[in-house]
PDB file of N, CA and C in Angstrom:
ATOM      1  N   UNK A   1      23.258-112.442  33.491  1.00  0.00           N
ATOM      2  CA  UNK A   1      23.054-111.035  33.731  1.00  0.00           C
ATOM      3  C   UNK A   1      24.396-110.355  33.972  1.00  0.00           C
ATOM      4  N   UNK A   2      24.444-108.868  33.631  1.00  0.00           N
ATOM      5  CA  UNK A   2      25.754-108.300  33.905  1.00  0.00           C
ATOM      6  C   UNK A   2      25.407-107.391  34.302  1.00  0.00           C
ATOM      7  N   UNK A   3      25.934-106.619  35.277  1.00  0.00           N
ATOM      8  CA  UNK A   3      25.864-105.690  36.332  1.00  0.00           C
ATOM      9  C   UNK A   3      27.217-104.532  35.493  1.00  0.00           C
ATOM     10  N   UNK A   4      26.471-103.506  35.126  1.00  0.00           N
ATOM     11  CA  UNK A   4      26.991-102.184  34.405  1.00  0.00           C
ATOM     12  C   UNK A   4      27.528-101.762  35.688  1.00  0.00           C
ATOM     13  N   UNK A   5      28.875-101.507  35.868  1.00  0.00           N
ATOM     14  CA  UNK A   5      29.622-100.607  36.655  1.00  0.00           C
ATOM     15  C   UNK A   5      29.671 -98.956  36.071  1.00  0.00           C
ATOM     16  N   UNK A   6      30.214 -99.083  34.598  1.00  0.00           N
ATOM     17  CA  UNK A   6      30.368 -97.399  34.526  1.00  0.00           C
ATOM     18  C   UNK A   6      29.559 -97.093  33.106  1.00  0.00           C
ATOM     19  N   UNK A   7      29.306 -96.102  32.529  1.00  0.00           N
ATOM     20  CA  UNK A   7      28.618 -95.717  31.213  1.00  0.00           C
ATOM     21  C   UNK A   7      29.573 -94.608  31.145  1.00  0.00           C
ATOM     22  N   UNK A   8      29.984 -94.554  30.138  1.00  0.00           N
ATOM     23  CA  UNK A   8      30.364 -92.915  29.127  1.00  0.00           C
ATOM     24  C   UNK A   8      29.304 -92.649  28.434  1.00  0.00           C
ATOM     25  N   UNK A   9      29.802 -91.221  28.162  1.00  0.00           N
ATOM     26  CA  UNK A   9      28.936 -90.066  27.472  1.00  0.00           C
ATOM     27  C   UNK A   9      29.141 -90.505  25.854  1.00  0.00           C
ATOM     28  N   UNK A  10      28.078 -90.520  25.373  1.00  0.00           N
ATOM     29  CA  UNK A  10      27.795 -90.859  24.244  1.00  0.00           C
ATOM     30  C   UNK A  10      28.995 -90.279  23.381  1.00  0.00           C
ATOM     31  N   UNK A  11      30.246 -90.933  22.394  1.00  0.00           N
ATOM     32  CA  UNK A  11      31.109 -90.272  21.043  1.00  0.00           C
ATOM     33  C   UNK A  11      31.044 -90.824  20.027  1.00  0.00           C
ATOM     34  N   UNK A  12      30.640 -89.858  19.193  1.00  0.00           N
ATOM     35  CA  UNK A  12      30.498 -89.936  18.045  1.00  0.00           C
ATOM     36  C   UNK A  12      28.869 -91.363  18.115  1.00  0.00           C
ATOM     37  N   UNK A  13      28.023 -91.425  18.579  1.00  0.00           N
ATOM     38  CA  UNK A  13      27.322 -92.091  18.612  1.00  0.00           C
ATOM     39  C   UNK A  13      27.550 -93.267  19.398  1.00  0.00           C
ATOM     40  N   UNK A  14      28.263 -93.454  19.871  1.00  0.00           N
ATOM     41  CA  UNK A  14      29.055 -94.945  20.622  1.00  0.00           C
ATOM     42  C   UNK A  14      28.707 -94.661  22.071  1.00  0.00           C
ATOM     43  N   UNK A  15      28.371 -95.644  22.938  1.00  0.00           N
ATOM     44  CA  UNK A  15      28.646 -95.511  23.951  1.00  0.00           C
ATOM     45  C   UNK A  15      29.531 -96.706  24.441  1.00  0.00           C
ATOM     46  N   UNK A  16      30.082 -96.542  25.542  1.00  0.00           N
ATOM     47  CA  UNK A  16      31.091 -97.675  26.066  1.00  0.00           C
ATOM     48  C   UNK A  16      30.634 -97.693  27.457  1.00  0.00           C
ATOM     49  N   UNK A  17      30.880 -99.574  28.040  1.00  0.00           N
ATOM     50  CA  UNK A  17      30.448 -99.665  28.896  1.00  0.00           C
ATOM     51  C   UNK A  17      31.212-100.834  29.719  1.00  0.00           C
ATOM     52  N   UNK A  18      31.652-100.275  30.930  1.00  0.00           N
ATOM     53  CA  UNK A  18      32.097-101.146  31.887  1.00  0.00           C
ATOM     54  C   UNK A  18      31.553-101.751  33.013  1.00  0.00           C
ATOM     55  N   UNK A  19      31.268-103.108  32.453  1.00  0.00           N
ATOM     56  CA  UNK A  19      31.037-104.230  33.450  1.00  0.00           C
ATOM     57  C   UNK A  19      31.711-105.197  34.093  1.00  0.00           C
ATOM     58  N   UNK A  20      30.730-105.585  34.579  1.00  0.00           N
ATOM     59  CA  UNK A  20      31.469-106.860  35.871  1.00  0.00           C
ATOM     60  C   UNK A  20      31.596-108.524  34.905  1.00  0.00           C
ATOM     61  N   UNK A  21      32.994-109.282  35.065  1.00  0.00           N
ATOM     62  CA  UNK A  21      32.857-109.979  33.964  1.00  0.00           C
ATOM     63  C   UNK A  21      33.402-111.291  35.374  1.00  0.00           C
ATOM     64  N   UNK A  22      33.233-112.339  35.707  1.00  0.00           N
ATOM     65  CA  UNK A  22      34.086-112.722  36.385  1.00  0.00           C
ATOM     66  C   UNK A  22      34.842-112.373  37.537  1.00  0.00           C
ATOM     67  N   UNK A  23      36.614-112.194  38.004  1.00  0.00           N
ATOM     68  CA  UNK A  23      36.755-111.654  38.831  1.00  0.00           C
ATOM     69  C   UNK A  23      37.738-109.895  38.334  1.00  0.00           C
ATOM     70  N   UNK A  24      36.988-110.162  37.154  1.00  0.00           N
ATOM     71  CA  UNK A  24      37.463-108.707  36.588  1.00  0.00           C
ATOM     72  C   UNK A  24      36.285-108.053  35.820  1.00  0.00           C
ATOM     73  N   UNK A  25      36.545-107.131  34.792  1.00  0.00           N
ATOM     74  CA  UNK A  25      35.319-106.638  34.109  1.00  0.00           C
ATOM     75  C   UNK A  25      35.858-106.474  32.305  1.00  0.00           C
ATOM     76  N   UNK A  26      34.607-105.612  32.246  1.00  0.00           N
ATOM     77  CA  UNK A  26      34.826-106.228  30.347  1.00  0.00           C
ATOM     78  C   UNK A  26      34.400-104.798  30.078  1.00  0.00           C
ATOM     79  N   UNK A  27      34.980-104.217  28.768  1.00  0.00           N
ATOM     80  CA  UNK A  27      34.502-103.041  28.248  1.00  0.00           C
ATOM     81  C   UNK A  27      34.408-103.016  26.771  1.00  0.00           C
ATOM     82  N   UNK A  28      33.739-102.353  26.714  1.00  0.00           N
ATOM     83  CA  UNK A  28      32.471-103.012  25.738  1.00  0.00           C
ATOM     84  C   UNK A  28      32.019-101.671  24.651  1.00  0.00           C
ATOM     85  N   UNK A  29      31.107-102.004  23.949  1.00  0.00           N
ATOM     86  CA  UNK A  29      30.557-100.855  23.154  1.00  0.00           C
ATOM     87  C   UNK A  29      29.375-100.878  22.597  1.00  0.00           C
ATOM     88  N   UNK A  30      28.722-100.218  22.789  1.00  0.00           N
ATOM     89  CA  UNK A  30      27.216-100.199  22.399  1.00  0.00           C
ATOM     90  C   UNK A  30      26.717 -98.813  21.529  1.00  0.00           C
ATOM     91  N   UNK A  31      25.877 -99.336  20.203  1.00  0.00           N
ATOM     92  CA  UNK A  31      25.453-100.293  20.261  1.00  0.00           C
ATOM     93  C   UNK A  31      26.507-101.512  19.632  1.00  0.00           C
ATOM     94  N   UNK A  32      26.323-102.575  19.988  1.00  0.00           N
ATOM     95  CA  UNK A  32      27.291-103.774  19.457  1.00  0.00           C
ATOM     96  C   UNK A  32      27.046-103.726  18.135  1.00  0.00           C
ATOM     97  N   UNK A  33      26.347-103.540  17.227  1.00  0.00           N
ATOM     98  CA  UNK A  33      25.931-104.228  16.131  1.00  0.00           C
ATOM     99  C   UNK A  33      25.594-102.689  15.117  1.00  0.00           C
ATOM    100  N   UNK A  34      25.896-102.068  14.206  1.00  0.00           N
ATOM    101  CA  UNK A  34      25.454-101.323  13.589  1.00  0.00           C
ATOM    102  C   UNK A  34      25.546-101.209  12.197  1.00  0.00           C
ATOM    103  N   UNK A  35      24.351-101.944  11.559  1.00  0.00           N
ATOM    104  CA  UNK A  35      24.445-102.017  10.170  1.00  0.00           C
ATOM    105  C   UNK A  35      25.279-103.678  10.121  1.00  0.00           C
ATOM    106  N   UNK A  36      26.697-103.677   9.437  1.00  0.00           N
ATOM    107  CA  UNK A  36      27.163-104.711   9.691  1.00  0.00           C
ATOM    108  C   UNK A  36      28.396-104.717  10.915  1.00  0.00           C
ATOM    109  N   UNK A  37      28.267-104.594  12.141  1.00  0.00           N
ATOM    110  CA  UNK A  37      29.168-104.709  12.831  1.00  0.00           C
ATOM    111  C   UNK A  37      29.487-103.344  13.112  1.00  0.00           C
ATOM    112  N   UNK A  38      30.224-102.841  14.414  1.00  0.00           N
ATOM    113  CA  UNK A  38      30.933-101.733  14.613  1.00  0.00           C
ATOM    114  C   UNK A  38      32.021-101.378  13.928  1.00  0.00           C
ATOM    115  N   UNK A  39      32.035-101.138  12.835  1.00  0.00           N
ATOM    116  CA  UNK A  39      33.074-100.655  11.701  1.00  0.00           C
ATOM    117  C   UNK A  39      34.297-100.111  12.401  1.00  0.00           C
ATOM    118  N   UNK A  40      33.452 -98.828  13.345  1.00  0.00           N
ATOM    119  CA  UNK A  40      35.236 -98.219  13.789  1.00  0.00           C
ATOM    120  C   UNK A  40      36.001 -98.864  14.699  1.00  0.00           C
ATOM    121  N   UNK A  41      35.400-100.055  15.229  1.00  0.00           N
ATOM    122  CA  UNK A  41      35.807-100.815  16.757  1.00  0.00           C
ATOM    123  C   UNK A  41      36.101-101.696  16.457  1.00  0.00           C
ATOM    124  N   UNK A  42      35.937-102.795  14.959  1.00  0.00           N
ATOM    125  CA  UNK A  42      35.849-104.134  14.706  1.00  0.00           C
ATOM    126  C   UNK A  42      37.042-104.610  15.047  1.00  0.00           C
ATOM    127  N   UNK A  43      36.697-105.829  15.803  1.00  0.00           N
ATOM    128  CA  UNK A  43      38.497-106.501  16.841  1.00  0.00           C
ATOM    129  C   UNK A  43      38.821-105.945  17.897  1.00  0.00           C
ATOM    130  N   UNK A  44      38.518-104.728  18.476  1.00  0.00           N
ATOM    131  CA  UNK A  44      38.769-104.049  19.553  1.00  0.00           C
ATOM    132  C   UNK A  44      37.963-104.459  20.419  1.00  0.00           C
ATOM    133  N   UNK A  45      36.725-104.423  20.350  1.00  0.00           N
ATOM    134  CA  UNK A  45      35.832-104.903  21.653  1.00  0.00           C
ATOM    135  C   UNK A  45      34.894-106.232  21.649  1.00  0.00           C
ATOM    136  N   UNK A  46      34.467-106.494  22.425  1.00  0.00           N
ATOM    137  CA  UNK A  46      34.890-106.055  24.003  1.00  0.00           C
ATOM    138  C   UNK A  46      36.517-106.743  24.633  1.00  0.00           C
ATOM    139  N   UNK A  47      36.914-106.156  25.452  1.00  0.00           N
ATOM    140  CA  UNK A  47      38.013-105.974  26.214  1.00  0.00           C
ATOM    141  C   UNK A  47      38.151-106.549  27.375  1.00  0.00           C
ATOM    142  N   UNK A  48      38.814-107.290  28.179  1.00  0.00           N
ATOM    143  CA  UNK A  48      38.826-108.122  29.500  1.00  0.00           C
ATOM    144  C   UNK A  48      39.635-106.917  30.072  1.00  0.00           C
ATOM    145  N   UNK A  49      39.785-106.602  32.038  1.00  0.00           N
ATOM    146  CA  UNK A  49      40.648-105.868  32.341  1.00  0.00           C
ATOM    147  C   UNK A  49      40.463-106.798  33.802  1.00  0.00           C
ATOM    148  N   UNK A  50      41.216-106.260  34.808  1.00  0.00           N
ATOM    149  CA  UNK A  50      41.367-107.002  36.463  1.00  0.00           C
ATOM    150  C   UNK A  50      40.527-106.142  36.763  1.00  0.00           C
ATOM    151  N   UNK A  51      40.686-104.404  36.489  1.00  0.00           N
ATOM    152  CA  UNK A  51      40.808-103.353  37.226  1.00  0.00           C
ATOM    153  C   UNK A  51      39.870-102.588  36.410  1.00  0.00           C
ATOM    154  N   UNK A  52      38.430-101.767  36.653  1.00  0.00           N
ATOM    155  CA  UNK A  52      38.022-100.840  36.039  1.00  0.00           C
ATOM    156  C   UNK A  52      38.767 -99.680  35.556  1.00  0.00           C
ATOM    157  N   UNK A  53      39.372 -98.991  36.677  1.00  0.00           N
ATOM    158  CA  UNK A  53      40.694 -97.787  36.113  1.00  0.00           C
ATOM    159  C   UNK A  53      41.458 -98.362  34.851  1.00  0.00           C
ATOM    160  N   UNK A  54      41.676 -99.448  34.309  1.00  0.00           N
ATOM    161  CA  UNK A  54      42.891 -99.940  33.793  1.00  0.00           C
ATOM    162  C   UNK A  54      42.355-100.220  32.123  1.00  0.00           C
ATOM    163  N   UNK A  55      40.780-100.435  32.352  1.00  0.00           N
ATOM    164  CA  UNK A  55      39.549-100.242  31.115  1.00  0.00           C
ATOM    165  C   UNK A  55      39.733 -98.788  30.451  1.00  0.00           C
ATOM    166  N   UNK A  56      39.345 -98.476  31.777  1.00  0.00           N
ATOM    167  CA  UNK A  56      39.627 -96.220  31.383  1.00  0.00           C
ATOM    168  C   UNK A  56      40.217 -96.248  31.305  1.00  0.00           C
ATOM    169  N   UNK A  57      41.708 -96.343  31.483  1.00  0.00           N
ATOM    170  CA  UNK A  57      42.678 -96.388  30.877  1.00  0.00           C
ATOM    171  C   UNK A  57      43.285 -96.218  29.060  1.00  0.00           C
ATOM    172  N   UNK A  58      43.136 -97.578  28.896  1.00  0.00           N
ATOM    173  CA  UNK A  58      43.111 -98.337  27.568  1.00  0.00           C
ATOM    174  C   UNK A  58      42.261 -97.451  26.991  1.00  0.00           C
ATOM    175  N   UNK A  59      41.197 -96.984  27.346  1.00  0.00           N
ATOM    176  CA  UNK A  59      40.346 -96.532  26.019  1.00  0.00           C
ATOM    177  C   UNK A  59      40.788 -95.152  25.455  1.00  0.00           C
ATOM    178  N   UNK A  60      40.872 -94.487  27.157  1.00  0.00           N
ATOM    179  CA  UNK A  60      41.645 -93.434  27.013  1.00  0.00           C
ATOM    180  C   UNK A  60      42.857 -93.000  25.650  1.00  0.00           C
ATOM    181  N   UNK A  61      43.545 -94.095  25.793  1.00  0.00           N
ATOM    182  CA  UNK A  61      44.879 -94.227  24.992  1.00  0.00           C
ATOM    183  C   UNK A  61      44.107 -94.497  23.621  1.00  0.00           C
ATOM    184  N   UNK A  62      43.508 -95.484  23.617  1.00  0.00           N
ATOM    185  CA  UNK A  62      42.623 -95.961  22.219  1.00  0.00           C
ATOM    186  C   UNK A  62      42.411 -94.457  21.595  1.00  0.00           C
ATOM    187  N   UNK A  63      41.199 -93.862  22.269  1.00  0.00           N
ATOM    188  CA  UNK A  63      40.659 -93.091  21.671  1.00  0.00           C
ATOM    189  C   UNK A  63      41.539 -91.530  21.288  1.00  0.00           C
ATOM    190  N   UNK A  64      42.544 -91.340  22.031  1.00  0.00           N
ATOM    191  CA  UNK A  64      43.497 -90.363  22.277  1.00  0.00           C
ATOM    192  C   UNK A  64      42.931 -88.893  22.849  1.00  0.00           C
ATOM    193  N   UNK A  65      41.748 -89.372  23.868  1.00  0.00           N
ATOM    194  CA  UNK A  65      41.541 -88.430  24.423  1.00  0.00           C
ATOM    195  C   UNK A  65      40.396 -88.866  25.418  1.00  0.00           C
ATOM    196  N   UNK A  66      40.244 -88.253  26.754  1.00  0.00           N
ATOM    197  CA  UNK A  66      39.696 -88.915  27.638  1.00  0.00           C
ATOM    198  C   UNK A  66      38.187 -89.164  27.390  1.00  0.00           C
ATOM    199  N   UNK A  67      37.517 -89.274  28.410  1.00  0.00           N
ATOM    200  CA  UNK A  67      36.088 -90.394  28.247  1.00  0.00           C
ATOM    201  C   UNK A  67      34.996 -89.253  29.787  1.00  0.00           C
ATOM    202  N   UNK A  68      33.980 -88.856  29.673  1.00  0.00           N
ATOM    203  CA  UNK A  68      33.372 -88.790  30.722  1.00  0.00           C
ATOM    204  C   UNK A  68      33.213 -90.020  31.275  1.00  0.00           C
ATOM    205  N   UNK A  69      32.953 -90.427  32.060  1.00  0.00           N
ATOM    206  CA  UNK A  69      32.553 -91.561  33.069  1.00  0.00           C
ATOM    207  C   UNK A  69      30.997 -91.245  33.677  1.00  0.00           C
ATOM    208  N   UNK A  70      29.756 -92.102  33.576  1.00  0.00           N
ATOM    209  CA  UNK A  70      28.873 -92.142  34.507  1.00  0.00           C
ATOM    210  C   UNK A  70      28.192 -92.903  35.780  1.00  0.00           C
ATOM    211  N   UNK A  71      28.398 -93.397  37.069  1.00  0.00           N
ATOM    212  CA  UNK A  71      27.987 -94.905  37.669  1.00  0.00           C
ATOM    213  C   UNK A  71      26.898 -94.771  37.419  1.00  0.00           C
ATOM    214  N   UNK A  72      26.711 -96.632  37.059  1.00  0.00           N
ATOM    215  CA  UNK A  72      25.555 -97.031  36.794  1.00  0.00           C
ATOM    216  C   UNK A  72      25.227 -98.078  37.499  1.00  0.00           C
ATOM    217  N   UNK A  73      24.061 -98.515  38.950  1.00  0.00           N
ATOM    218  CA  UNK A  73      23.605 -99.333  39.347  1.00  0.00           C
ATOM    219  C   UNK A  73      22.635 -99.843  38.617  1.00  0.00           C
ATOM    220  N   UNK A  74      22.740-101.162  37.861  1.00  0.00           N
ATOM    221  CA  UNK A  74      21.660-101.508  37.570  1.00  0.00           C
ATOM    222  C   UNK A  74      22.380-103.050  36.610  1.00  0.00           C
ATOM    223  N   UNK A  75      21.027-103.852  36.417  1.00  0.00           N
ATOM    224  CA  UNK A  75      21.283-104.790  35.482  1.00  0.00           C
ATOM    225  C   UNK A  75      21.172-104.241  33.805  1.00  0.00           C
ATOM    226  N   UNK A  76      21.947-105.457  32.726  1.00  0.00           N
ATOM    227  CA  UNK A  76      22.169-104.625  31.378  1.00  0.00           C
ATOM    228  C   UNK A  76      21.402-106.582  30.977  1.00  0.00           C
TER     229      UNK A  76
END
């Protein structure tokens, strides 16, 4: 089981999602699978980080422009 720390606002159909991976977390993209694979993401995700900020970060830069953020308690 993985415990969803953050959700973004849906781009361009994508959502991204930061979880708890170990003693760090993983960011991710959903849906994983579309058609054959995430075309615009393929090799990029998912992502290991120590630090959630440091996920937002990276994507930030990835995407070249920032990300809403939503918390999410719950299992995925």
């Amino acid at each position: 089981m993985t415990f969803i720390l953050l959700t973004s606002d849906s781009v361009d159909g994508y959502t991204f999602c930061i979880s708890t991976d170990g003693n760090g977390c993983k960011l991710s993209v959903r849906p994983e699978y579309r058609r054959n694979g995430t075309q615009t993401y393929d090799g990029w995700f998912p992502r290991y980080y120590s630090k959630p900020q440091y996920a937002k970060a990276a994507l930030t830069r990835f995407l070249g422009e920032s990300v809403n953020w939503s918390p999410r308690t719950g299992l995925s």
